[in-house]
C-alpha atoms as a PDB file:
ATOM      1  CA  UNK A   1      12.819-119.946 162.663  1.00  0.00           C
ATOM      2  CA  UNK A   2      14.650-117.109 161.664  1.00  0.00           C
ATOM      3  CA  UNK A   3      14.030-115.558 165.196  1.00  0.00           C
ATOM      4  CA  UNK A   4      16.280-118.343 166.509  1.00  0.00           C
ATOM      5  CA  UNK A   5      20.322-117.570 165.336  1.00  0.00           C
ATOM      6  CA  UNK A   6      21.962-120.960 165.498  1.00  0.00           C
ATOM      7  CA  UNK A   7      19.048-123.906 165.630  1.00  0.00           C
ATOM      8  CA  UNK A   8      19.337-124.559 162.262  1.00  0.00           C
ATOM      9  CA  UNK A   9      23.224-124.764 161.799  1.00  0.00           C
ATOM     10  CA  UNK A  10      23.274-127.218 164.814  1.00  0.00           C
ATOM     11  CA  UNK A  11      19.984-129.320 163.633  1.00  0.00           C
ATOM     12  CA  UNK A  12      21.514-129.790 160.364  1.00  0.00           C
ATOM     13  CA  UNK A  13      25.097-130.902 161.599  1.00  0.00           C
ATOM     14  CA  UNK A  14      23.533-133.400 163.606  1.00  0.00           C
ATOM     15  CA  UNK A  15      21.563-137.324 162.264  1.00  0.00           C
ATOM     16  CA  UNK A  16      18.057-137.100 163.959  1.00  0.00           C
ATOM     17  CA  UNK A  17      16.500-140.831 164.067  1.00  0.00           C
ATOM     18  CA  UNK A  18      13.198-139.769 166.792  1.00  0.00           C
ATOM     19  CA  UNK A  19      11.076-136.900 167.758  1.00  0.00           C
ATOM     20  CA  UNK A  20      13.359-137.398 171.450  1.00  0.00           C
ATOM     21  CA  UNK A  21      16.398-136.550 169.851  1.00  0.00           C
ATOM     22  CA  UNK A  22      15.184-133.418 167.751  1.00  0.00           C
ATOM     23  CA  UNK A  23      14.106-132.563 171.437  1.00  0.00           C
ATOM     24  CA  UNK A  24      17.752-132.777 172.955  1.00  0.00           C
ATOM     25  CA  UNK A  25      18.868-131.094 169.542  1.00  0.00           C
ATOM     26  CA  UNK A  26      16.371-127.886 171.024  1.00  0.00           C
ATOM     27  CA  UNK A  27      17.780-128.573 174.262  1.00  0.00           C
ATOM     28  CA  UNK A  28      21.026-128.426 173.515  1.00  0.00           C
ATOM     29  CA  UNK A  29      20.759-125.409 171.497  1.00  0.00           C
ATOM     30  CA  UNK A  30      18.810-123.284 174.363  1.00  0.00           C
ATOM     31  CA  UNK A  31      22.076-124.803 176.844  1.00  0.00           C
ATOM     32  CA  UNK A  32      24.679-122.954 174.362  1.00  0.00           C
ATOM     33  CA  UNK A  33      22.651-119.339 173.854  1.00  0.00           C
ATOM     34  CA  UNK A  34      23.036-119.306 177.771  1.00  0.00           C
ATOM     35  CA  UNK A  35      26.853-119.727 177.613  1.00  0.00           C
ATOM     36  CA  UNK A  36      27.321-123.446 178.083  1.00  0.00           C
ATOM     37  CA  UNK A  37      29.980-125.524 176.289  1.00  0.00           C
ATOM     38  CA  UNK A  38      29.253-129.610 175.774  1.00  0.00           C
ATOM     39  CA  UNK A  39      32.305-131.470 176.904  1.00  0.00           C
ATOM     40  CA  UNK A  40      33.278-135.194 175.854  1.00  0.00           C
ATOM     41  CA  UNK A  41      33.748-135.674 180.168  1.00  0.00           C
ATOM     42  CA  UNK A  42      33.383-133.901 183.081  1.00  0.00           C
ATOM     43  CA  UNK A  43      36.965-133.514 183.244  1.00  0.00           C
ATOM     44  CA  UNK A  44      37.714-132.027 179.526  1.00  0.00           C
ATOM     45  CA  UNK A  45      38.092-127.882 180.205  1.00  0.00           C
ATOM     46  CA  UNK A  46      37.627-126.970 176.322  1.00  0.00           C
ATOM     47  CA  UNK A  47      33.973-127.186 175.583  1.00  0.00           C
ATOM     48  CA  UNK A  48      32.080-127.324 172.062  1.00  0.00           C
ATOM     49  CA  UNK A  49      28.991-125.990 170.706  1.00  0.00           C
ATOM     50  CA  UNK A  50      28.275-129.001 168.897  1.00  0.00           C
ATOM     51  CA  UNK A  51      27.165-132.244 169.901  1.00  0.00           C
ATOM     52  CA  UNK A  52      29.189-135.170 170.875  1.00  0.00           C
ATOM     53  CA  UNK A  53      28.882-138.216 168.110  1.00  0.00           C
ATOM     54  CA  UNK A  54      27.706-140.491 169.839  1.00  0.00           C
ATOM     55  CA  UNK A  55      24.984-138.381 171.555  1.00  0.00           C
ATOM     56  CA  UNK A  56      22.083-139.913 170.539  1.00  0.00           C
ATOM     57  CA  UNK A  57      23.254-144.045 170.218  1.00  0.00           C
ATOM     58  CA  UNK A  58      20.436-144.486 173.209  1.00  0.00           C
ATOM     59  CA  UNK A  59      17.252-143.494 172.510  1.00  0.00           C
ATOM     60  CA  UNK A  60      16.411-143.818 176.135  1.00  0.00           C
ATOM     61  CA  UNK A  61      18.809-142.167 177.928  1.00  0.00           C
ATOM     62  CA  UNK A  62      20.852-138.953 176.872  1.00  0.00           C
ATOM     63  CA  UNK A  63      23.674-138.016 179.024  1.00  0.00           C
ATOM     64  CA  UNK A  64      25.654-135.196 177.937  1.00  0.00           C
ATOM     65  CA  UNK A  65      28.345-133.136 180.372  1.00  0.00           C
ATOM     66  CA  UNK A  66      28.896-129.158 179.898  1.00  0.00           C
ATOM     67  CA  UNK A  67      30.837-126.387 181.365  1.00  0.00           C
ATOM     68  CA  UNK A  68      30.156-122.905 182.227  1.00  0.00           C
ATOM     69  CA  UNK A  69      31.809-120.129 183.538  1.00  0.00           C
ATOM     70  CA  UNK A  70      30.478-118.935 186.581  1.00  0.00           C
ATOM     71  CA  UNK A  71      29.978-115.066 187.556  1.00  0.00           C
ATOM     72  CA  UNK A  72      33.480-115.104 189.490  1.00  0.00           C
ATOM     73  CA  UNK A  73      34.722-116.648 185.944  1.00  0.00           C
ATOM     74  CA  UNK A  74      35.297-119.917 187.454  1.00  0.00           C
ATOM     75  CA  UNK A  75      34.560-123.016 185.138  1.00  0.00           C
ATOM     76  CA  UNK A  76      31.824-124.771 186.834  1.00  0.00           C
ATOM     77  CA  UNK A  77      30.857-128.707 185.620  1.00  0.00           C
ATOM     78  CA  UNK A  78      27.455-129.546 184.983  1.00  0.00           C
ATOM     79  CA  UNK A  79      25.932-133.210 183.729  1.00  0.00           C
ATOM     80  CA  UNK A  80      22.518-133.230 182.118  1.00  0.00           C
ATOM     81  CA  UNK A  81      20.613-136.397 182.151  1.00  0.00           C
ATOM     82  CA  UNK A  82      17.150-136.927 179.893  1.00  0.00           C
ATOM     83  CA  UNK A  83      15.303-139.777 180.629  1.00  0.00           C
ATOM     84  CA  UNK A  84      12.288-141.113 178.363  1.00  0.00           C
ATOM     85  CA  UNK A  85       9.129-141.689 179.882  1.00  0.00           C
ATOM     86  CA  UNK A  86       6.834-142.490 177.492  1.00  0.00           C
ATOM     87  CA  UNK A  87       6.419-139.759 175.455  1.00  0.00           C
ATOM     88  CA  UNK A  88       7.926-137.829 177.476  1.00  0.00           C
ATOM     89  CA  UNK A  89      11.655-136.421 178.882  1.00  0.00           C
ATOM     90  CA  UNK A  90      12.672-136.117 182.374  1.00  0.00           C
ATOM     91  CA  UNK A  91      15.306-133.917 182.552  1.00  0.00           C
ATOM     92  CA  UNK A  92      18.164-133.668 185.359  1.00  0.00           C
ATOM     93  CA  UNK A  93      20.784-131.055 185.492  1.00  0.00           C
ATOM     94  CA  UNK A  94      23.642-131.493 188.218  1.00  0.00           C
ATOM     95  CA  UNK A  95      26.290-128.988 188.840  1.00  0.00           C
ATOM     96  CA  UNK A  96      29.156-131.235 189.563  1.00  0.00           C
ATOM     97  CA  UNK A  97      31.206-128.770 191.972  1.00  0.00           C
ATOM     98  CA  UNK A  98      28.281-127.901 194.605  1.00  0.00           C
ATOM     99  CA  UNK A  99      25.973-130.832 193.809  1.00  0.00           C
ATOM    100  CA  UNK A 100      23.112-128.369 193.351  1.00  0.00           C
ATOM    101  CA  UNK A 101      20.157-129.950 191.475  1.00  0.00           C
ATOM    102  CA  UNK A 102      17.269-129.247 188.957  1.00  0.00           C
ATOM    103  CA  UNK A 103      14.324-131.397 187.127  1.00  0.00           C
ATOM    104  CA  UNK A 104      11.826-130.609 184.590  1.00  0.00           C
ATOM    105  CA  UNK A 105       9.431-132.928 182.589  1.00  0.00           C
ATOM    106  CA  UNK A 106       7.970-131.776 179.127  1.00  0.00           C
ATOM    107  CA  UNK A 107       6.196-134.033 176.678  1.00  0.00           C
ATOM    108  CA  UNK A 108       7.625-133.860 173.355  1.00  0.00           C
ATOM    109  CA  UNK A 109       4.540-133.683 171.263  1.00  0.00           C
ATOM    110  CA  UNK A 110       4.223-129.975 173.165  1.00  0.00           C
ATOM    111  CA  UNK A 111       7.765-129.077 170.883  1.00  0.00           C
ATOM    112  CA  UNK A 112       8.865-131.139 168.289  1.00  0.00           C
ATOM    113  CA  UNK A 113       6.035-132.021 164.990  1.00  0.00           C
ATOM    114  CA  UNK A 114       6.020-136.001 164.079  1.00  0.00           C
ATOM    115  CA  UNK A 115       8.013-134.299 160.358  1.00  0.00           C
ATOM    116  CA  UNK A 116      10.706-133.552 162.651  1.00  0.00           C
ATOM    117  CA  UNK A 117      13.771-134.027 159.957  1.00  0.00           C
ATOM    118  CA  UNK A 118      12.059-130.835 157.657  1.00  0.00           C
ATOM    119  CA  UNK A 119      13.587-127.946 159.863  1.00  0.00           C
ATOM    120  CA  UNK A 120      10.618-125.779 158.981  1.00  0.00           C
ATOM    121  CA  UNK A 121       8.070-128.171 159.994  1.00  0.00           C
ATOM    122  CA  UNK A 122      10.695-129.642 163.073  1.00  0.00           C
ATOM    123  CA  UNK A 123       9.738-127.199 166.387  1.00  0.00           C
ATOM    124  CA  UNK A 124       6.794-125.706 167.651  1.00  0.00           C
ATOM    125  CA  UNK A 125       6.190-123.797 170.740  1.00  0.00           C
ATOM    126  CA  UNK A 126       9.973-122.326 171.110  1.00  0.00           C
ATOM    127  CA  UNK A 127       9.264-119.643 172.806  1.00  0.00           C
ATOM    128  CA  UNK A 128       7.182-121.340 175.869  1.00  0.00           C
ATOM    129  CA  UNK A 129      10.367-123.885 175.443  1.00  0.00           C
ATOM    130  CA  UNK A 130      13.028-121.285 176.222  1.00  0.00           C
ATOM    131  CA  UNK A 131      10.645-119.624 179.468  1.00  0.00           C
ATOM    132  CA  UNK A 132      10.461-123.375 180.485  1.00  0.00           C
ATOM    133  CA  UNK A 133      14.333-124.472 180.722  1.00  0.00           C
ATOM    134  CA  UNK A 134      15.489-121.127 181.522  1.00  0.00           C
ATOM    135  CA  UNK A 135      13.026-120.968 184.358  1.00  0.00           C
ATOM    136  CA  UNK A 136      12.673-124.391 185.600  1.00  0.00           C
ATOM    137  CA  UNK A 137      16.448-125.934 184.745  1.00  0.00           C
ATOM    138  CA  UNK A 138      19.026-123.332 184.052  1.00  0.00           C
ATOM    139  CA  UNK A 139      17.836-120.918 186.651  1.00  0.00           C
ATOM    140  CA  UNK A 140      17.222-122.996 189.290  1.00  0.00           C
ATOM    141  CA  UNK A 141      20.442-123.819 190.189  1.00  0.00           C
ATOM    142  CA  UNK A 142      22.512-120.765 187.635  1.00  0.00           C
ATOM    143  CA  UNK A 143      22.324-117.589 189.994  1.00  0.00           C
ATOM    144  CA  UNK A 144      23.084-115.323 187.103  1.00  0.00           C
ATOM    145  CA  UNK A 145      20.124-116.891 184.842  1.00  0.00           C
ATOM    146  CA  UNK A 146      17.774-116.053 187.595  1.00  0.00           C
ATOM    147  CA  UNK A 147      14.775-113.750 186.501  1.00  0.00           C
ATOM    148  CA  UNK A 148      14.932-110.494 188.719  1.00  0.00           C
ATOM    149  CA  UNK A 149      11.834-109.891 190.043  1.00  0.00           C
ATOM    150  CA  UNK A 150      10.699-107.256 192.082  1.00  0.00           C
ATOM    151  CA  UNK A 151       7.914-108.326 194.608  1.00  0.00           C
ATOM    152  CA  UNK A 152       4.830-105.868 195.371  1.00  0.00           C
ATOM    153  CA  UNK A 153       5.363-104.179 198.971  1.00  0.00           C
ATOM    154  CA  UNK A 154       2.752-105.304 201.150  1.00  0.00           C
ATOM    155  CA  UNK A 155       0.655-103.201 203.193  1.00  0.00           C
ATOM    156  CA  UNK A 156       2.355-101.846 206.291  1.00  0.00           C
ATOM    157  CA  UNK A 157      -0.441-103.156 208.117  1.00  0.00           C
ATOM    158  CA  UNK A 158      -0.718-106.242 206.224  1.00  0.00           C
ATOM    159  CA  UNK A 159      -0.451-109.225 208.650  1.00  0.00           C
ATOM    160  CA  UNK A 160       2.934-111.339 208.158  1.00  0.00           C
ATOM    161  CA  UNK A 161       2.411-115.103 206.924  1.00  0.00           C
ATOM    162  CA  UNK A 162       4.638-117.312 205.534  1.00  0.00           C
ATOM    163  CA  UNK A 163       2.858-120.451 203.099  1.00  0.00           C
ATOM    164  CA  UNK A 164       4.841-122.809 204.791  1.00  0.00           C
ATOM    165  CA  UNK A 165       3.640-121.863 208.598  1.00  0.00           C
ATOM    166  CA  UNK A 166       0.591-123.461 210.031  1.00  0.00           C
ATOM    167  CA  UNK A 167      -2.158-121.319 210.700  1.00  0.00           C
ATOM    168  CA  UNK A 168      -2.397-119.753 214.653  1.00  0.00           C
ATOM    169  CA  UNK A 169      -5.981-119.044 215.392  1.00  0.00           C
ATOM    170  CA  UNK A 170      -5.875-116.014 217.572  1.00  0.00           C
ATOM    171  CA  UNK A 171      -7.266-116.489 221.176  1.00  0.00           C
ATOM    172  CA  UNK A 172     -10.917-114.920 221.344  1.00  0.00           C
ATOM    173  CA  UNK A 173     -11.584-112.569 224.264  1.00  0.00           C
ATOM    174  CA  UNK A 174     -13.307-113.259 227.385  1.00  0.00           C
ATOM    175  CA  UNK A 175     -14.657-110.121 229.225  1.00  0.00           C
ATOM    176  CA  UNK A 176     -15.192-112.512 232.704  1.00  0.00           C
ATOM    177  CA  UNK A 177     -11.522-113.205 232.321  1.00  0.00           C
ATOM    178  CA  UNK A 178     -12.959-117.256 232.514  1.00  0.00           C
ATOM    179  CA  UNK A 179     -11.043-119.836 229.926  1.00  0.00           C
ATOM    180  CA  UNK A 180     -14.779-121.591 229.811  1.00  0.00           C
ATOM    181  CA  UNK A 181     -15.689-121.717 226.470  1.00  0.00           C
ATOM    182  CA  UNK A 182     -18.547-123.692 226.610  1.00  0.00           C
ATOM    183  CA  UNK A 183     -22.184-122.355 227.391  1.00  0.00           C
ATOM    184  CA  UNK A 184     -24.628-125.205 228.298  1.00  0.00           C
ATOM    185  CA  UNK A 185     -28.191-124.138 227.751  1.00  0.00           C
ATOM    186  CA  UNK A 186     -29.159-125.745 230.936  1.00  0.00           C
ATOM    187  CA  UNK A 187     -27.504-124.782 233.826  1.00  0.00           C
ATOM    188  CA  UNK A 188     -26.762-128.243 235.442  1.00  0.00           C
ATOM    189  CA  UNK A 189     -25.750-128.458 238.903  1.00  0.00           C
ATOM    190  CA  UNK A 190     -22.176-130.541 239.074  1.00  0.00           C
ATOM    191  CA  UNK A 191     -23.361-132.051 242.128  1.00  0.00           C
ATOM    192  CA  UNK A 192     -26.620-133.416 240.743  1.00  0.00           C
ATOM    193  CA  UNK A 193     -25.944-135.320 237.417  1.00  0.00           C
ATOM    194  CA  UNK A 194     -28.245-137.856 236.600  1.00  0.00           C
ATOM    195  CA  UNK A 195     -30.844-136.925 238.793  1.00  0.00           C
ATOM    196  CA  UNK A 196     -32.942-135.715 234.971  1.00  0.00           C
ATOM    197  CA  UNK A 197     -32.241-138.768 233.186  1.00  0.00           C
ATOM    198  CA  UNK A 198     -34.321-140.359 236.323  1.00  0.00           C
ATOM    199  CA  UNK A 199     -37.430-138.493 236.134  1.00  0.00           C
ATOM    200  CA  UNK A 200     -39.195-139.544 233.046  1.00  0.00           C
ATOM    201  CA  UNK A 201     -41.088-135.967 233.126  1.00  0.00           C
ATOM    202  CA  UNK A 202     -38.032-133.511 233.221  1.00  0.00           C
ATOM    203  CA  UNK A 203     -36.706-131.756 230.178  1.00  0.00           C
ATOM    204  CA  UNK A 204     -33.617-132.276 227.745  1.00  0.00           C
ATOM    205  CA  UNK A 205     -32.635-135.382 227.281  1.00  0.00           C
ATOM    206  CA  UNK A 206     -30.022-135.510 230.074  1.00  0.00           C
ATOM    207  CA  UNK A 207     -26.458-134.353 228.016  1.00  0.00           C
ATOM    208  CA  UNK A 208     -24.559-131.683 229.638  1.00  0.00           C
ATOM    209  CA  UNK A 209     -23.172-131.029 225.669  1.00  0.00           C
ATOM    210  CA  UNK A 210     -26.335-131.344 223.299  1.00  0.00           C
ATOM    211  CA  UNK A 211     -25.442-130.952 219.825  1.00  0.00           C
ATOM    212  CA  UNK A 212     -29.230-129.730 219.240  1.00  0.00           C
ATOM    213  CA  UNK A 213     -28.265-126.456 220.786  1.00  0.00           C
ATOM    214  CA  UNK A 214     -24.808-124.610 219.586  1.00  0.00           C
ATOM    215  CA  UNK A 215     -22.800-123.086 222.658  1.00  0.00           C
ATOM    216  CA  UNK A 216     -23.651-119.441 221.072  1.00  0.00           C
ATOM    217  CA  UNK A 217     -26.816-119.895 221.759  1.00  0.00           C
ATOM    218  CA  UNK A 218     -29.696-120.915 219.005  1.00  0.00           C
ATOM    219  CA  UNK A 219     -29.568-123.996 217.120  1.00  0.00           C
ATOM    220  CA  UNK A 220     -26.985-126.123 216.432  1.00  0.00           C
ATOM    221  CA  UNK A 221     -26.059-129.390 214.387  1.00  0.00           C
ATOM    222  CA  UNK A 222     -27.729-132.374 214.159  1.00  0.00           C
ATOM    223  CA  UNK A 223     -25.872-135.902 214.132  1.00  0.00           C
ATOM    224  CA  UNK A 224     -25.405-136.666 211.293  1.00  0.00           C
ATOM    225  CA  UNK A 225     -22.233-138.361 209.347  1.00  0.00           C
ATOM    226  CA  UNK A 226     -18.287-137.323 209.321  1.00  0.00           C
ATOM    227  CA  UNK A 227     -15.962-137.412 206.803  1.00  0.00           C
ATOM    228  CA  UNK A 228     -12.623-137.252 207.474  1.00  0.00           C
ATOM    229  CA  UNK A 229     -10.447-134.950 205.367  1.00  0.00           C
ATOM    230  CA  UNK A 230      -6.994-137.096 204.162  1.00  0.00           C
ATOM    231  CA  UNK A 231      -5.230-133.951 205.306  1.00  0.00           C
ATOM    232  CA  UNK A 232      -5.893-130.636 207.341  1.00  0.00           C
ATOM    233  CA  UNK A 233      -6.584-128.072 204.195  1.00  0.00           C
ATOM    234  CA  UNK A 234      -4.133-125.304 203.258  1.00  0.00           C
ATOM    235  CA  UNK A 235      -0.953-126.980 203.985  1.00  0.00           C
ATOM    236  CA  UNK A 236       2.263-128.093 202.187  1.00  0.00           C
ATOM    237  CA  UNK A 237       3.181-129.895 199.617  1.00  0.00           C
ATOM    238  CA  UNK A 238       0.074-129.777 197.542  1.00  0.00           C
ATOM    239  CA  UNK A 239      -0.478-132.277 194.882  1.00  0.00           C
ATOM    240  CA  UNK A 240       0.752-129.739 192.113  1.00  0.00           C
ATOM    241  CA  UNK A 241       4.301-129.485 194.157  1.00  0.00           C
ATOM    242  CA  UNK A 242       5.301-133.105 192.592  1.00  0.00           C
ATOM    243  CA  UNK A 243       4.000-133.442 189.562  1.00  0.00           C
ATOM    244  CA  UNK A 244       3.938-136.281 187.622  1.00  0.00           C
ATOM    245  CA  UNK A 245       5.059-136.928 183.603  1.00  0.00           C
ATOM    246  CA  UNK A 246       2.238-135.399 181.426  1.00  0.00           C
ATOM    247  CA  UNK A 247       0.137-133.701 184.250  1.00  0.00           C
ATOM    248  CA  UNK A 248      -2.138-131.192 183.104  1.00  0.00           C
ATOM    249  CA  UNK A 249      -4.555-131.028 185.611  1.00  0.00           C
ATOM    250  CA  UNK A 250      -3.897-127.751 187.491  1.00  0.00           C
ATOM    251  CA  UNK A 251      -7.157-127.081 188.986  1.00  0.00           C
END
């Protein structure tokens, strides 16, 4: 713990009675290192770095209000709600002056040890705790918390595609200039359908498309059964956009 200036002044000025508030207690403290002050209300301009006192009389729902001085210096108002789900937190974080919005859910279990009142013994996992609510909460909606990344130039002759876009199947080329895409392997006259299906003797078995015989030429697919596909493939959202509470399954 000693890599983490100022967790263990605030955990011990503070009653823990569950493993959800030693969580808030972490939460908190990552809030202040990143130059937020906890307010009584949203309308109080002097902030604190300690908790309010009655913080933690709902072990449900926490609701705690901050300020922060923007990069312009101006105060901004934020209200951070933690819900419990189980054994887990949903956490909102509203900036009350443009409304912007952020949400992450972590299960406590992943952070906080069941001897949570032993400070030692209380946290687990810090570090993958800070990359978590700086990325996921504070950043999201704190321009100046915002990881700079720099992304990898593409190829100049890389092709342009954006995840969001459907996917444009280029036109294929026709040397006869014709839009007919389909090649029958029997040339039927247009005038004359029918006339096969009459004579018992003639060959094919009288469809202008047979699925026995691809339109490249050679074989082609047998009937056989479909199944439908719930969505077209490679579109947006995917099931990992909207995560539930507790889902780890990211394959």
């Amino acid at each position: 713990m000693a890599d983490h200036p100022g967790l263990e002044l605030l955990f011990r000025s503070v009653e823990l009675s569950s493993t959800q508030d030693a969580a808030i207690c972490l939460l908190h403290w990552e809030f202040i290192k990143n130059g937020f002050k906890c307010i009584s209300t949203s309308d109080q301009k002097i902030g604190s770095e300690l908790l309010p006192p009655d913080w933690n009389n709902s072990q449900d729902v926490y609701i705690l209000n901050y300020s922060r001085k923007s990069e312009s210096g101006k105060a901004e108002r934020f209200l951070m709600k933690a819900i419990l789900i189980e054994n887990c937190l949903s956490l909102n974080l509203m900036n009350l002056d443009n409304e912007a919005l952020s949400a992450v859910s972590i299960e406590i279990e992943d952070f906080v040890n069941p001897d949570y009142k032993f400070f030692p013994n209380a946290y687990k996992n810090i570090k993958e705790f800070k990359t978590l609510i700086e990325d996921e909460l504070l950043g999201a909606i704190c321009s100046d918390l915002q990881k700079n990344t720099q992304p990898k130039a593409a190829p100049q002759n890389a092709r342009r595609a954006s995840p969001d876009s459907f996917h444009q199947p280029s036109s294929s080329y026709n040397p006869n200039g014709s839009s007919q895409r389909f090649l029958f392997r029997n040339q039927v006259d247009p005038f004359n359908y029918g006339t096969g299906d009459l004579d018992p003797l003639a060959p094919g078995g009288g469809m202008s498309f047979d699925p026995r015989f691809s339109e490249r030429g050679g074989f082609g697919q047998f009937p056989r059964p479909r199944f439908d596909l719930i969505g077209p493939p490679g579109v947006l959202p995917d099931p990992d956009h909207l995560r539930q509470p507790n889902f780890r399954d990211f394959i």
